[in-house]
N, C-alpha and C. Protein backbone atom coordinates (compact mmCIF):
# COMPACT_ATOMS: atom_id res chain seq x y z
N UNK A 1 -38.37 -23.39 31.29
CA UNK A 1 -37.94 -23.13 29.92
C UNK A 1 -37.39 -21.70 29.83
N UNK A 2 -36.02 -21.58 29.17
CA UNK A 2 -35.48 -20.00 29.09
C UNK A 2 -35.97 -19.37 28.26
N UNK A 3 -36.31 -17.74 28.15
CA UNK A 3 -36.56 -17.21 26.70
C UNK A 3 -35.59 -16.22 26.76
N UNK A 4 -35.32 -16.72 25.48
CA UNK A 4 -34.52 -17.02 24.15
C UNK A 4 -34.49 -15.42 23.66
N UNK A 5 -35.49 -14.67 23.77
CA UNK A 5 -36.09 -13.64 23.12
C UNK A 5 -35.44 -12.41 23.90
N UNK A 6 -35.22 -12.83 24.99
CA UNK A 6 -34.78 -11.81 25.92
C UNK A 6 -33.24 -11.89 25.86
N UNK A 7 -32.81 -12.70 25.40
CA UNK A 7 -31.22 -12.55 25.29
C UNK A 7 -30.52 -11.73 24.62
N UNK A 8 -29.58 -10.85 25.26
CA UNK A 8 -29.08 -10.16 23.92
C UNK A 8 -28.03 -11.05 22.96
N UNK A 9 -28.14 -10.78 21.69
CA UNK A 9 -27.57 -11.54 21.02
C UNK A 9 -25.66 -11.24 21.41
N UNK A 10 -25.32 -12.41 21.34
CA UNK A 10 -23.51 -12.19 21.19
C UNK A 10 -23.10 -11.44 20.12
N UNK A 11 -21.93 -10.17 20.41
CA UNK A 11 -21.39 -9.47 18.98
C UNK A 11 -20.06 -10.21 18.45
N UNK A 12 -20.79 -9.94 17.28
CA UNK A 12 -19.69 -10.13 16.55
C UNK A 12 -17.85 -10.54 16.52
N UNK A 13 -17.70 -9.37 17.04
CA UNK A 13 -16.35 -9.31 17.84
C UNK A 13 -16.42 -10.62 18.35
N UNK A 14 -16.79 -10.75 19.63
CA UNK A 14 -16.62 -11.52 20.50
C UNK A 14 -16.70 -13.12 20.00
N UNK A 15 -17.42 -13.09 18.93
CA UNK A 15 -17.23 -14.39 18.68
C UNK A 15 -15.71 -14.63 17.39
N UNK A 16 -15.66 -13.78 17.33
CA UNK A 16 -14.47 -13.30 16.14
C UNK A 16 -13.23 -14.25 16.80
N UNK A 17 -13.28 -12.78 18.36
CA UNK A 17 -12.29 -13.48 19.52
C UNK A 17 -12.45 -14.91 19.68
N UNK A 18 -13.61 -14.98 19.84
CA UNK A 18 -13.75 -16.88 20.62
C UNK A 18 -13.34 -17.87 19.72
N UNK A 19 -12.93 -17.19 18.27
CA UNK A 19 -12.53 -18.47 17.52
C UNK A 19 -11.22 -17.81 16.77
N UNK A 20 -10.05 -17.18 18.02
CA UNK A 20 -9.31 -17.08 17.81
C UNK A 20 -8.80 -16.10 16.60
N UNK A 21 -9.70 -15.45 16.00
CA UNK A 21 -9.32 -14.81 15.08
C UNK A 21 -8.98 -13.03 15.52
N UNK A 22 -7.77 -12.67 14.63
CA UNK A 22 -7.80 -11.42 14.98
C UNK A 22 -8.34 -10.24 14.26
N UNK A 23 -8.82 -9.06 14.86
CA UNK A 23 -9.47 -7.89 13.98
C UNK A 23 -8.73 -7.21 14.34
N UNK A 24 -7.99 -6.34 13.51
CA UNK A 24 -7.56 -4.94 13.29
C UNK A 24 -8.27 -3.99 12.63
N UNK A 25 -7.93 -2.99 13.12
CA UNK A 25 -8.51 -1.78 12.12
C UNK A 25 -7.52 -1.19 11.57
N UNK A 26 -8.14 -0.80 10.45
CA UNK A 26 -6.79 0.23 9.33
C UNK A 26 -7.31 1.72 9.64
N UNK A 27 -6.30 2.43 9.52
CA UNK A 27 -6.49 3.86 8.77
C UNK A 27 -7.19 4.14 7.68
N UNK A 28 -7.82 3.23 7.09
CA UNK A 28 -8.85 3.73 5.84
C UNK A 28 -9.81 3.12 6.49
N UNK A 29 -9.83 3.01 7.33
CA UNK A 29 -11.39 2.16 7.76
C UNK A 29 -11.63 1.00 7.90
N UNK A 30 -11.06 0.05 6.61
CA UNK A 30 -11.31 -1.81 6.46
C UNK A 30 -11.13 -2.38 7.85
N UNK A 31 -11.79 -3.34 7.78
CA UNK A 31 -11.57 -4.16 8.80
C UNK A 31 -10.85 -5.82 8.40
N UNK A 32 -9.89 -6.17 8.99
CA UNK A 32 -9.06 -7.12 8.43
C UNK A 32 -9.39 -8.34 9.43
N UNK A 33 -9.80 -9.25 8.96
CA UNK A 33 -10.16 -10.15 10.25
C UNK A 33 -9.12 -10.95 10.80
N UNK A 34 -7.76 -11.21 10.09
CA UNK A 34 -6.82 -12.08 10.46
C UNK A 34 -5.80 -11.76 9.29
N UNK A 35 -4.52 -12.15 9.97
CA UNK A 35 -3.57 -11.97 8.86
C UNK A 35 -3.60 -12.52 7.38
N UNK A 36 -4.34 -13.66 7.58
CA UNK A 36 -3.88 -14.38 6.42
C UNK A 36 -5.07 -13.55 5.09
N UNK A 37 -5.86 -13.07 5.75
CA UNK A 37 -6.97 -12.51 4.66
C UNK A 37 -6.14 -10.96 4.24
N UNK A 38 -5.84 -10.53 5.47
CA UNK A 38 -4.76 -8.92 5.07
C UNK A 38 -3.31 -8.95 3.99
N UNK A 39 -3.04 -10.68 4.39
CA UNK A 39 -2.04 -10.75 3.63
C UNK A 39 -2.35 -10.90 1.82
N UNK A 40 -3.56 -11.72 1.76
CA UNK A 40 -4.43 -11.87 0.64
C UNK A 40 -4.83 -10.35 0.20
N UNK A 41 -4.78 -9.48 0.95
CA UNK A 41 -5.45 -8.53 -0.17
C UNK A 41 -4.45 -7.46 -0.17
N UNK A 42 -2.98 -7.76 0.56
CA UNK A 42 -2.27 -6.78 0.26
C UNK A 42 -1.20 -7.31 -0.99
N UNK A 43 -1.74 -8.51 -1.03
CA UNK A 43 -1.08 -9.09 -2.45
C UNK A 43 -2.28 -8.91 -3.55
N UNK A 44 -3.33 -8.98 -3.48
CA UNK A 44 -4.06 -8.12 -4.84
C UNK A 44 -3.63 -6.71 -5.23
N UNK A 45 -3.74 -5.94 -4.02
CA UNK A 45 -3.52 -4.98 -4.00
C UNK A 45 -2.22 -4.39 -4.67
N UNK A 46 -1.09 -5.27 -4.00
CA UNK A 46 0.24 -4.85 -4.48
C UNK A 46 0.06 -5.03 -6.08
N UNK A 47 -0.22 -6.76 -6.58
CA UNK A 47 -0.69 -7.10 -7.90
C UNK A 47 -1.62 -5.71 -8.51
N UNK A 48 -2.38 -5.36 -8.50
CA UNK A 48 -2.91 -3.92 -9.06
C UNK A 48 -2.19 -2.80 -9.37
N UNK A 49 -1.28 -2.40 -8.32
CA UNK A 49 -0.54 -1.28 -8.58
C UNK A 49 0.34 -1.59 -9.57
N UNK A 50 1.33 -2.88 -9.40
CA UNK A 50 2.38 -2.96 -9.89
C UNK A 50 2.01 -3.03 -11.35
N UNK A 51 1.14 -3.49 -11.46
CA UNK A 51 -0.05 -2.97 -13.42
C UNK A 51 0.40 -1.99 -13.87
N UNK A 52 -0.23 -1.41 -12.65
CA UNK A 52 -0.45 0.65 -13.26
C UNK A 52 0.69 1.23 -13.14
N UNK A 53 1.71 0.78 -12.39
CA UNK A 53 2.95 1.45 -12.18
C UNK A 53 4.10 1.21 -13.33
N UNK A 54 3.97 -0.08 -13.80
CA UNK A 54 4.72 -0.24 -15.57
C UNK A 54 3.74 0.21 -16.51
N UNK A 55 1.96 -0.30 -16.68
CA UNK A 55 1.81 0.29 -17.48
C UNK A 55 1.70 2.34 -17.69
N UNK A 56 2.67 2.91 -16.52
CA UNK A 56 2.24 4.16 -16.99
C UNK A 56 3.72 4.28 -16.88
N UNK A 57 4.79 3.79 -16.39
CA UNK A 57 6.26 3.99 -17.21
C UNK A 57 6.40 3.69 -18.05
N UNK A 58 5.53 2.66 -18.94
CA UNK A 58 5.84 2.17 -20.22
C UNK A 58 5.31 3.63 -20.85
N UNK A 59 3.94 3.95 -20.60
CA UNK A 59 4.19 5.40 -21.19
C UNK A 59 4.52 6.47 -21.52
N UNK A 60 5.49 6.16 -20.14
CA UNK A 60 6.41 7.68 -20.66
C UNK A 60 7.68 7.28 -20.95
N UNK A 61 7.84 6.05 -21.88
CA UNK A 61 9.15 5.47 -22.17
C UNK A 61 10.03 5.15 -21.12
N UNK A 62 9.89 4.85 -19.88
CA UNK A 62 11.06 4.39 -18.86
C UNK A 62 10.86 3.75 -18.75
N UNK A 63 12.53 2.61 -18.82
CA UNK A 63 12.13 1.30 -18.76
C UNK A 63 13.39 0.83 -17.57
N UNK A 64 13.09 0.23 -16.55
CA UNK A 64 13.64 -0.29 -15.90
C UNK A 64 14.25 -1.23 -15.43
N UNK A 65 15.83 -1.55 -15.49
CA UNK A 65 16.62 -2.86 -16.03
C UNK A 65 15.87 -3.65 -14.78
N UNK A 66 16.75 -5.17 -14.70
CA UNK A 66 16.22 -5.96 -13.58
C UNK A 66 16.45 -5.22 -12.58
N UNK A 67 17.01 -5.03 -11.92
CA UNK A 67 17.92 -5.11 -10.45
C UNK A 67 16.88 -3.77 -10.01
N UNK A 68 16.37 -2.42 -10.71
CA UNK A 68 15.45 -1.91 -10.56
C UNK A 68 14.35 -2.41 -10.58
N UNK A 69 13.91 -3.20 -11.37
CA UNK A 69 11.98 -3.50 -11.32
C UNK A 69 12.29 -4.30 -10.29
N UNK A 70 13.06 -4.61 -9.61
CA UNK A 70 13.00 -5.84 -8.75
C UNK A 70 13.02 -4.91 -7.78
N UNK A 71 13.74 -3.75 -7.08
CA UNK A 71 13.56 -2.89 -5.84
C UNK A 71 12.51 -1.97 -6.37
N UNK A 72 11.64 -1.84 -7.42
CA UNK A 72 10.56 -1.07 -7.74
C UNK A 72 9.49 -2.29 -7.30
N UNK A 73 9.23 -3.17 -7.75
CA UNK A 73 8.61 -3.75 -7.02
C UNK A 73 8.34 -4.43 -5.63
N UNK A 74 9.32 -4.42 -4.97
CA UNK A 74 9.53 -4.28 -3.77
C UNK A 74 9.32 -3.25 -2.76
N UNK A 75 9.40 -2.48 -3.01
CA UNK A 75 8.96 -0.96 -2.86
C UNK A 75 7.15 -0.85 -2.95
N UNK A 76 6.52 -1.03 -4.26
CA UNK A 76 5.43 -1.38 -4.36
C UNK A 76 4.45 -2.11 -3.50
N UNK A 77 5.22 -3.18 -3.13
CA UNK A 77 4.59 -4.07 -2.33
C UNK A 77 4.88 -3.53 -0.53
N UNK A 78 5.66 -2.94 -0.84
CA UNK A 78 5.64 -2.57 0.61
C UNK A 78 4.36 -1.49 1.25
N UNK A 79 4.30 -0.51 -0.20
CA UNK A 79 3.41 0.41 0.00
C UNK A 79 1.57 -0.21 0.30
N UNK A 80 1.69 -1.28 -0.36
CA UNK A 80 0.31 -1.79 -0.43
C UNK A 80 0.85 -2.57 0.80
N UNK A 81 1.31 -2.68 1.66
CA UNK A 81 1.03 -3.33 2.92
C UNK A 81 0.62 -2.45 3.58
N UNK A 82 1.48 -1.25 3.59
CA UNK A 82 1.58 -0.06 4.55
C UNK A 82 0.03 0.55 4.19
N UNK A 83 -0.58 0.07 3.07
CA UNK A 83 -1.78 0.78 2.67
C UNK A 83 -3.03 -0.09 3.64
N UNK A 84 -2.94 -1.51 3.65
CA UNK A 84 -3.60 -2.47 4.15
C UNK A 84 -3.58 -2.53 5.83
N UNK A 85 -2.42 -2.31 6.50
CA UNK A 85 -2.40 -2.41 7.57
C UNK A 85 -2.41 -1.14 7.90
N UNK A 86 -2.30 0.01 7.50
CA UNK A 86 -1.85 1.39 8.44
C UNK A 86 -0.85 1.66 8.82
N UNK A 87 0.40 0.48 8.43
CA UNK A 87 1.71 0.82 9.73
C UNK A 87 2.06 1.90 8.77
N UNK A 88 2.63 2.96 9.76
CA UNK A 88 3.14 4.52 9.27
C UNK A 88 4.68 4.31 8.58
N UNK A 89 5.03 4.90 7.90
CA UNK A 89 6.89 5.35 7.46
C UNK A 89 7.49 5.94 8.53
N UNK A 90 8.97 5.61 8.00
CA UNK A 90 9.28 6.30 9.28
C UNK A 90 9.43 7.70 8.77
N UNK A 91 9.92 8.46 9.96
CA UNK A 91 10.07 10.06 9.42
C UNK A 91 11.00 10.20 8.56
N UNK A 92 10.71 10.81 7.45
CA UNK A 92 11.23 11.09 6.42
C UNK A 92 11.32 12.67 5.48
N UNK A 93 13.00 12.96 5.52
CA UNK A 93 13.38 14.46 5.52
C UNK A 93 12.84 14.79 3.90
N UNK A 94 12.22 15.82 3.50
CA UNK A 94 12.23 16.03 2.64
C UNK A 94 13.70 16.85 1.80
N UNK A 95 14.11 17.37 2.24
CA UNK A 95 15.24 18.12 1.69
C UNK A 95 16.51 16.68 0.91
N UNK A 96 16.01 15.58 1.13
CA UNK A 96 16.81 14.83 0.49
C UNK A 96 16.22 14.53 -0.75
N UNK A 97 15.04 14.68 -1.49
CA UNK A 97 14.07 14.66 -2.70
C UNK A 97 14.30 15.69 -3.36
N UNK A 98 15.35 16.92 -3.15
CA UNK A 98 15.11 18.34 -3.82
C UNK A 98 15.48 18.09 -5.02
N UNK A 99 16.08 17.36 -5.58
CA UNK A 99 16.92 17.34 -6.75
C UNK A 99 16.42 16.19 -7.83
N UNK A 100 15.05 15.63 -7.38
CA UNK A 100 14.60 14.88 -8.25
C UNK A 100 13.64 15.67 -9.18
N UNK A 101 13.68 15.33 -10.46
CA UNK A 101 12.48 15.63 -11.02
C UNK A 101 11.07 16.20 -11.05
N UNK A 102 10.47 17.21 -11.43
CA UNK A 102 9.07 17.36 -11.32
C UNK A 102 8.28 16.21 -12.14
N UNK A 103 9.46 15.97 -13.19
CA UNK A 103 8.61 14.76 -13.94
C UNK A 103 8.29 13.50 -13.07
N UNK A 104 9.14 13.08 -12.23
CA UNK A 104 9.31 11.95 -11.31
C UNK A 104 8.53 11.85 -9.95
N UNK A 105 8.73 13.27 -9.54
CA UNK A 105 7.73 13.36 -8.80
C UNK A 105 6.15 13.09 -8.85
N UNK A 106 5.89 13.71 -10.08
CA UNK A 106 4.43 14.10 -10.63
C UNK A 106 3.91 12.42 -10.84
N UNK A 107 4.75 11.42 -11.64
CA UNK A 107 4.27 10.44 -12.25
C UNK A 107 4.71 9.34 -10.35
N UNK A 108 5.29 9.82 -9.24
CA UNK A 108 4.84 9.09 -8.20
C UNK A 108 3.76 9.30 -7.91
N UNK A 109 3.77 10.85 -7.18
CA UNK A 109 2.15 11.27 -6.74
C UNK A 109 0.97 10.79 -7.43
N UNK A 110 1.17 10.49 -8.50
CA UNK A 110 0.02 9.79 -9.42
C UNK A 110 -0.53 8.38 -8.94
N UNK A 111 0.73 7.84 -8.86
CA UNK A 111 0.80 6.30 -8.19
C UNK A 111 0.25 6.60 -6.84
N UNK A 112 1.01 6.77 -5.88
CA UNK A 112 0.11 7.42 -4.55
C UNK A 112 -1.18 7.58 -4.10
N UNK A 113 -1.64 8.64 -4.88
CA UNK A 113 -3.21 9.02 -5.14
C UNK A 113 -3.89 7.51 -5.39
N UNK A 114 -3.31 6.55 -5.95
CA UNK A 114 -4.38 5.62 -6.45
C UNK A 114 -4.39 4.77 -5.64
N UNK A 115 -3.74 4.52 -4.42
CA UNK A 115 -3.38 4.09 -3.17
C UNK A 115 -4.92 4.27 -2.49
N UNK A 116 -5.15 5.72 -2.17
CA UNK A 116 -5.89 6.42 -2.17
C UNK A 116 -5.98 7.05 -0.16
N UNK A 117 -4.95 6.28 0.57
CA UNK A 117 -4.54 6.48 1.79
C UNK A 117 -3.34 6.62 2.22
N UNK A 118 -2.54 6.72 1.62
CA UNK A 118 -1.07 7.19 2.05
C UNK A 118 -0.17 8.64 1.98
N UNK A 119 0.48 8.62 2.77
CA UNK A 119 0.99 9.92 2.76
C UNK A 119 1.94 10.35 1.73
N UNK A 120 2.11 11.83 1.59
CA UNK A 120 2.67 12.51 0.30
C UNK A 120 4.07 11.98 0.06
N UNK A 121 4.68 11.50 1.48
CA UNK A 121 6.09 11.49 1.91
C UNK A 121 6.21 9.87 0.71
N UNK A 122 5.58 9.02 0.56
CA UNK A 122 5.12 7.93 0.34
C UNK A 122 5.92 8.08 -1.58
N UNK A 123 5.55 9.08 -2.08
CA UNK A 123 5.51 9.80 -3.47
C UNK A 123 7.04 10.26 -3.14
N UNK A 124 7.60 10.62 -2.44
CA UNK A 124 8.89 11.14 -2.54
C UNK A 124 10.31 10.07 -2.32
N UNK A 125 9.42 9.19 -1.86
CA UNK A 125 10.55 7.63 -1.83
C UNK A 125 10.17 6.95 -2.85
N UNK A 126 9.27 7.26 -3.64
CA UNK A 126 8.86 6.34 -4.54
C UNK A 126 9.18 6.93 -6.26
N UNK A 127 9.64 8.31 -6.06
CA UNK A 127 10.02 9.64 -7.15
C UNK A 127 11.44 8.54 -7.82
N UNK A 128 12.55 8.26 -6.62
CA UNK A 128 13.42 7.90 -6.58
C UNK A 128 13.47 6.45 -7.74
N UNK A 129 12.83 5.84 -7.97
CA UNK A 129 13.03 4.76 -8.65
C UNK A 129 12.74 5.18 -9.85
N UNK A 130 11.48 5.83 -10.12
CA UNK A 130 11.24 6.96 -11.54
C UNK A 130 12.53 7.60 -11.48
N UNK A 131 13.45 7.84 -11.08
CA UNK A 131 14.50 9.38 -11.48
C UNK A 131 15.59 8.00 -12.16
N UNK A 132 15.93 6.93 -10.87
CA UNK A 132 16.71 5.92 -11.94
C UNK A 132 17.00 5.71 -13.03
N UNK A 133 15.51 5.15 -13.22
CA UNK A 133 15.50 4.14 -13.74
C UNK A 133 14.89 5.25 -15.62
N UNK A 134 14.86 6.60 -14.86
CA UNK A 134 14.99 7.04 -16.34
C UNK A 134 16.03 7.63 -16.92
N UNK A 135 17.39 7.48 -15.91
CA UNK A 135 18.48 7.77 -16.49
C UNK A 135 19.00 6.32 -17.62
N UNK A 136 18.30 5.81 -17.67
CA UNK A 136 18.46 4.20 -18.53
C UNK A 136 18.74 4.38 -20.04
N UNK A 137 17.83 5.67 -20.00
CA UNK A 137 17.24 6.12 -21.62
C UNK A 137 18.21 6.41 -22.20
């Protein structure tokens, strides 16, 4: 008779692997067990922001025709992937942002921050749809 007691138990992982599933790790830490669950929460995720991101242009009166909320939200959703998986931006010059807004800036970085893992550069591609879409007014 074997004991049972003396076995070390199998980890986790490994049985993760044995049933085909994949684990990644993010840059914030999460652990994603397979695409289809990363894809699930980078669509909550995106769904959350894109809330806070009209309801705080609606507050400062900018309103953004279609053809913008449609590459603003696209944009959005990209960020909450890039937030979910870790994949980095590419390098990106700042000297092409000089001429946007402090207002535009300020109300990205806001968005950003609530990300709560992405880089500053992140706020300066994202300034750009705020500077648009408030020439509308």
């Amino acid at each position: 008779m074997e004991n049972n007691s003396l076995q070390t138990p199998i980890p986790r992982r490994y049985l993760d692997f044995q049933r085909h599933q994949r684990v990644s790790e993010v840059n914030n830490g999460a652990v994603i067990h397979d695409e289809g669950e990363q894809a699930a929460q980078t669509e909550r995720l995106a769904d959350k922001m894109l809330q806070q991101v009209y309801a705080l242009l609606n507050r400062h009166g900018i309103v953004p025709n279609d053809v913008q909320e449609q590459m603003l939200t696209s944009h959005v959703r990209a960020m909450a992937h890039r937030s979910i998986s870790g994949e980095p931006l590419p390098e990106v010059d700042a000297s092409l942002f000089e001429e946007i807004s402090p207002d535009s800036m300020t109300l990205a970085r806001e968005v950003v921050a609530q990300f709560g893992n992405l880089p500053d550069e992140e706020a300066w591609l994202l300034s750009v749809h705020f500077e648009v879409a408030k020439e509308n007014l």
